[in-house]
C-alpha atoms as a PDB file:
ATOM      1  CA  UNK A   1     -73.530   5.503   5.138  1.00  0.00           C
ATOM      2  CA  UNK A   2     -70.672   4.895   7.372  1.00  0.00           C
ATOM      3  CA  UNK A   3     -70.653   5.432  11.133  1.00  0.00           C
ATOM      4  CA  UNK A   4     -68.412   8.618  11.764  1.00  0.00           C
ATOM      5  CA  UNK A   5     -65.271   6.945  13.476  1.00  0.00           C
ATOM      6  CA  UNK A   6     -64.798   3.651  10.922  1.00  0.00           C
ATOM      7  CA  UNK A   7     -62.161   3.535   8.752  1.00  0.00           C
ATOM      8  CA  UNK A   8     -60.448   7.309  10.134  1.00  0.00           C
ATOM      9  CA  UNK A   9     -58.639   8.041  13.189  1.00  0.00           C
ATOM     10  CA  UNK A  10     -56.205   6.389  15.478  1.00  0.00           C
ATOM     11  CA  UNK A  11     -58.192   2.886  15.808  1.00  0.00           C
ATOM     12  CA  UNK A  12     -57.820   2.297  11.435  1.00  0.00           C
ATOM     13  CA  UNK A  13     -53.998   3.267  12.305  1.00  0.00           C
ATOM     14  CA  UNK A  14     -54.105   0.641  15.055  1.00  0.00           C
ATOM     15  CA  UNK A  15     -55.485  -2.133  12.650  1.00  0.00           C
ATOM     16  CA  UNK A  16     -53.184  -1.212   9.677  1.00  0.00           C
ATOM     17  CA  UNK A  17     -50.239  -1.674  12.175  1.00  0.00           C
ATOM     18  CA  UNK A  18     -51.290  -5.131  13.803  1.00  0.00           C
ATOM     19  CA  UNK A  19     -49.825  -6.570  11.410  1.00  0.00           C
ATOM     20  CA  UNK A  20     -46.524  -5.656  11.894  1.00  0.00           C
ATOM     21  CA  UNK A  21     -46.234  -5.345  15.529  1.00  0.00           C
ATOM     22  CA  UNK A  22     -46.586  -8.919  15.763  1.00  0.00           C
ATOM     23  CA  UNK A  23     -43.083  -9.508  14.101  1.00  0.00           C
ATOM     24  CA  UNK A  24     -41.451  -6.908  15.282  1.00  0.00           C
ATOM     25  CA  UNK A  25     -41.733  -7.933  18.647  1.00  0.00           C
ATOM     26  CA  UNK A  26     -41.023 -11.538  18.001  1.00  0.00           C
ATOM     27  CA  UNK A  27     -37.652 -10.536  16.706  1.00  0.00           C
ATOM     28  CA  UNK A  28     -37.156  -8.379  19.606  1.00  0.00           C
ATOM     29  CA  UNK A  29     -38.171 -11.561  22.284  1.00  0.00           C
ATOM     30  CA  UNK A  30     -35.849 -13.774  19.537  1.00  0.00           C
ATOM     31  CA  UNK A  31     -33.122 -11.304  20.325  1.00  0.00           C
ATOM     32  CA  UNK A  32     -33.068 -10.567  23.477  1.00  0.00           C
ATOM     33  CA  UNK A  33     -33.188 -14.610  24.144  1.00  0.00           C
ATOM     34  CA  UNK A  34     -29.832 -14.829  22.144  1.00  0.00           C
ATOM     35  CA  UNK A  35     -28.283 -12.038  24.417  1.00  0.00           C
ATOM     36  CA  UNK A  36     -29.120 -13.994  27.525  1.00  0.00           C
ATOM     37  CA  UNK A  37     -27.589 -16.954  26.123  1.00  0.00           C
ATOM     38  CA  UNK A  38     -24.433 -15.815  25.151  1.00  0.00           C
ATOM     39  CA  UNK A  39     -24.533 -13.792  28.698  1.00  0.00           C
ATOM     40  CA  UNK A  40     -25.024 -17.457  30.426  1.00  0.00           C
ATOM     41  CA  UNK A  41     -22.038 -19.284  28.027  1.00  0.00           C
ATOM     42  CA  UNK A  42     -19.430 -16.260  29.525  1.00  0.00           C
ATOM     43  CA  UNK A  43     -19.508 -13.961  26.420  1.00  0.00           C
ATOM     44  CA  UNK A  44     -20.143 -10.389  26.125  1.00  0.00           C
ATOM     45  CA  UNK A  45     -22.237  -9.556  23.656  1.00  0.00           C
ATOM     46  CA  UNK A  46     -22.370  -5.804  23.851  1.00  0.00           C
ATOM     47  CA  UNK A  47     -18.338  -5.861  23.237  1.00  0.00           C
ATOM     48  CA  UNK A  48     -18.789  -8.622  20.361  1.00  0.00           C
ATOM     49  CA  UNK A  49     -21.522  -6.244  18.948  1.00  0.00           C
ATOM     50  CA  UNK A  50     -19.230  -3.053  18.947  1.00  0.00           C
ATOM     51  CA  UNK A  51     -16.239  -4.794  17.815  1.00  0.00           C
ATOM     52  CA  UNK A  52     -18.070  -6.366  14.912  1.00  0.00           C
ATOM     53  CA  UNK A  53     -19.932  -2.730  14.001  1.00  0.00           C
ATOM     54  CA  UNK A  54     -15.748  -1.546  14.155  1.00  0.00           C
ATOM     55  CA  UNK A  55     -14.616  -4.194  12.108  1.00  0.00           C
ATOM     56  CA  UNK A  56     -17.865  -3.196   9.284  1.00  0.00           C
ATOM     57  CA  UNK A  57     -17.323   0.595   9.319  1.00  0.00           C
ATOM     58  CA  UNK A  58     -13.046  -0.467   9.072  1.00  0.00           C
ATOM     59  CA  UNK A  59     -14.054  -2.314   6.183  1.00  0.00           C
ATOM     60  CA  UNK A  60     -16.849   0.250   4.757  1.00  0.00           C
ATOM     61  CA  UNK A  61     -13.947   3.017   4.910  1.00  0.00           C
ATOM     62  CA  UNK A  62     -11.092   0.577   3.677  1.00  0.00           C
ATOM     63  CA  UNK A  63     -13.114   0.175   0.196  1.00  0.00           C
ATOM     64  CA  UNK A  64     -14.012   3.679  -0.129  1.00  0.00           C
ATOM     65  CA  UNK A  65     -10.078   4.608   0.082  1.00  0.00           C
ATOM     66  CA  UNK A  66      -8.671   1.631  -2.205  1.00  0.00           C
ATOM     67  CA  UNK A  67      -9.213   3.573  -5.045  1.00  0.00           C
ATOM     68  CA  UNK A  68      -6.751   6.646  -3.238  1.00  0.00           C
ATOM     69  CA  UNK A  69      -4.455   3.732  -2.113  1.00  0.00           C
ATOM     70  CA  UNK A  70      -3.707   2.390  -5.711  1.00  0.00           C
ATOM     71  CA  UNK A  71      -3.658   5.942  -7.058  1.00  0.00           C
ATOM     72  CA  UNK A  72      -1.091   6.327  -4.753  1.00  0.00           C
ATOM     73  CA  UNK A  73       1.373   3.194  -5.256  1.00  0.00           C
ATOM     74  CA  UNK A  74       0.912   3.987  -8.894  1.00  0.00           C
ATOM     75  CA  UNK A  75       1.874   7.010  -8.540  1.00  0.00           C
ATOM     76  CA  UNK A  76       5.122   6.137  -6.062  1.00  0.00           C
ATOM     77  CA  UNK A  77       5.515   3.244  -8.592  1.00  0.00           C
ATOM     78  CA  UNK A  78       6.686   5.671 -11.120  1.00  0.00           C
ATOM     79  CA  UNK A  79       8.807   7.865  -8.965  1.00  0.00           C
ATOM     80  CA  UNK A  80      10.569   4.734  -7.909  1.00  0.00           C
ATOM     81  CA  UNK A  81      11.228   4.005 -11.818  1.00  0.00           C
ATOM     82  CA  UNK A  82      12.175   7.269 -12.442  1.00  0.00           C
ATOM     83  CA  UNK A  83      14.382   6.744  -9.777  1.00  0.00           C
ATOM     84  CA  UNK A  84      15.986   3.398 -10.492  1.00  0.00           C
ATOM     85  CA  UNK A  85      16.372   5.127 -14.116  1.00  0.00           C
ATOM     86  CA  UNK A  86      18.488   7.639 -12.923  1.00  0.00           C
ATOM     87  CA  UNK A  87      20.576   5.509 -10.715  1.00  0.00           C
ATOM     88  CA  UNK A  88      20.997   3.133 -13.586  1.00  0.00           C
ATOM     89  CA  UNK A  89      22.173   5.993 -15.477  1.00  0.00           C
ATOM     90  CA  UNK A  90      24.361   7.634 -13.215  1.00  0.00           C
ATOM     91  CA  UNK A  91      26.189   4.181 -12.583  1.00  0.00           C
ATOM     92  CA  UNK A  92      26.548   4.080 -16.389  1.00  0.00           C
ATOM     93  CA  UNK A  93      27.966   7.290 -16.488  1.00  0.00           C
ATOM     94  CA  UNK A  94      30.520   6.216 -13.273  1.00  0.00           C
ATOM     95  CA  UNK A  95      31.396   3.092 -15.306  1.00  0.00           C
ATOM     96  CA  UNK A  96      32.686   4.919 -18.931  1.00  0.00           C
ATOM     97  CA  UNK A  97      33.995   7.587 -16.795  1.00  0.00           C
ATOM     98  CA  UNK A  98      36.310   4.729 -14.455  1.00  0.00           C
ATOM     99  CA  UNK A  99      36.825   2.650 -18.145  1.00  0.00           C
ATOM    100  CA  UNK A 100      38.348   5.849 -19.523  1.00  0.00           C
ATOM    101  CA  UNK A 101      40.711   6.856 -16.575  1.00  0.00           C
ATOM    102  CA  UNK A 102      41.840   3.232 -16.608  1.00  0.00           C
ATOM    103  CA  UNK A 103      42.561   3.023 -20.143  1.00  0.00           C
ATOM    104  CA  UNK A 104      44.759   6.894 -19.654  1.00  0.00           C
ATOM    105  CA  UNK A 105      46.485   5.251 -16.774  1.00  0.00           C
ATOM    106  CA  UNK A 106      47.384   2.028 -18.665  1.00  0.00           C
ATOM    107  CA  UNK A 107      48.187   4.179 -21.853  1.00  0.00           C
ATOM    108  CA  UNK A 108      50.577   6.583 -19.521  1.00  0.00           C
ATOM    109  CA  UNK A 109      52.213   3.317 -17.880  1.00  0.00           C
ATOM    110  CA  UNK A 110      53.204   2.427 -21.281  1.00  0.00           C
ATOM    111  CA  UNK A 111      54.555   5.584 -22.167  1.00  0.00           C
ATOM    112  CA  UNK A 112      56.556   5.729 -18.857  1.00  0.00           C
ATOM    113  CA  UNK A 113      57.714   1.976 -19.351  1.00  0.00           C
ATOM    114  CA  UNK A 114      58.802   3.201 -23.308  1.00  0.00           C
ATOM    115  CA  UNK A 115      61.110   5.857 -21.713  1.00  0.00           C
ATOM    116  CA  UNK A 116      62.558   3.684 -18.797  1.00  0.00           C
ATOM    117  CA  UNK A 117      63.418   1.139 -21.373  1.00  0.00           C
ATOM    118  CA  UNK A 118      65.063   3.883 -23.998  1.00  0.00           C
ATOM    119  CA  UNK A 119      67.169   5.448 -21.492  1.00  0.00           C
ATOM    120  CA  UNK A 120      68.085   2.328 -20.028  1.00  0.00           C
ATOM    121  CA  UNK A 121      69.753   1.292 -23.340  1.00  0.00           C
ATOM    122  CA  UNK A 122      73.435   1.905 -23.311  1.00  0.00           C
ATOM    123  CA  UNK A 123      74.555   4.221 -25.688  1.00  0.00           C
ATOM    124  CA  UNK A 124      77.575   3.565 -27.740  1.00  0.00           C
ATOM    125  CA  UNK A 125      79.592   5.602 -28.415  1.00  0.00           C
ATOM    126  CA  UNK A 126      83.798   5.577 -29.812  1.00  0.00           C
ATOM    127  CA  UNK A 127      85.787   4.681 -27.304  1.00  0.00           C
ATOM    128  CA  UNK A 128      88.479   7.447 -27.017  1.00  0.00           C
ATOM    129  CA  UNK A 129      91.410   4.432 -26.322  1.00  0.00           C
END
């Protein structure tokens, strides 16, 4: 029979734990060693920290809104085309409208120039001598 304390309590939670305790404060002495060192070479690690965790989350929220972002050029894509369609239309439209006002006004200038040129012709007529 086992003794009443072995293998319960807070001395079996002590011995499961050893073993990670051990590398968890190595890292921490490994860490804490590189801080120091970039502290003696004239860098700042606490602002190179935070501006690299700002950089991740700007990232981390860039890629979760790409998806919005090309929705949305798609999307102003099309109104852009619809657009350009009805310019292209309109100007179309402008065109035939300014080809048919030039071909009235060339068609009237003939007409005019028909009737300068008959009443310019002389008329004869008997001479009454």
């Amino acid at each position: 029979m086992e003794s009443p304390g072995v293998g319960r309590g807070p001395h079996r939670l002590l011995r499961r734990g050893a073993g990670t305790r051990r590398p968890n404060v190595d890292s921490y002495l490994q860490a804490e060693h590189r801080i120091h060192q970039m502290a003696e070479e004239g860098r700042h690690p606490g602002a190179e920290i935070r501006a690299r965790l700002r950089d991740d989350a700007i990232a981390r929220a860039l890629q979760t809104q790409i998806g919005a972002l090309n929705e949305a050029l798609n999307r102003n894509g099309e109104v852009i085309t619809e657009l350009a369609q009805e310019v292209n239309g309109f100007l179309r439209q402008m065109r035939d409208q300014t080809a048919e006002i030039a071909r009235r006004g060339v068609a009237a200038a003939r007409e005019r120039q028909r009737r300068e040129e008959a009443a310019a012709k002389p008329t004869f007529s008997p001479s009454p001598f």
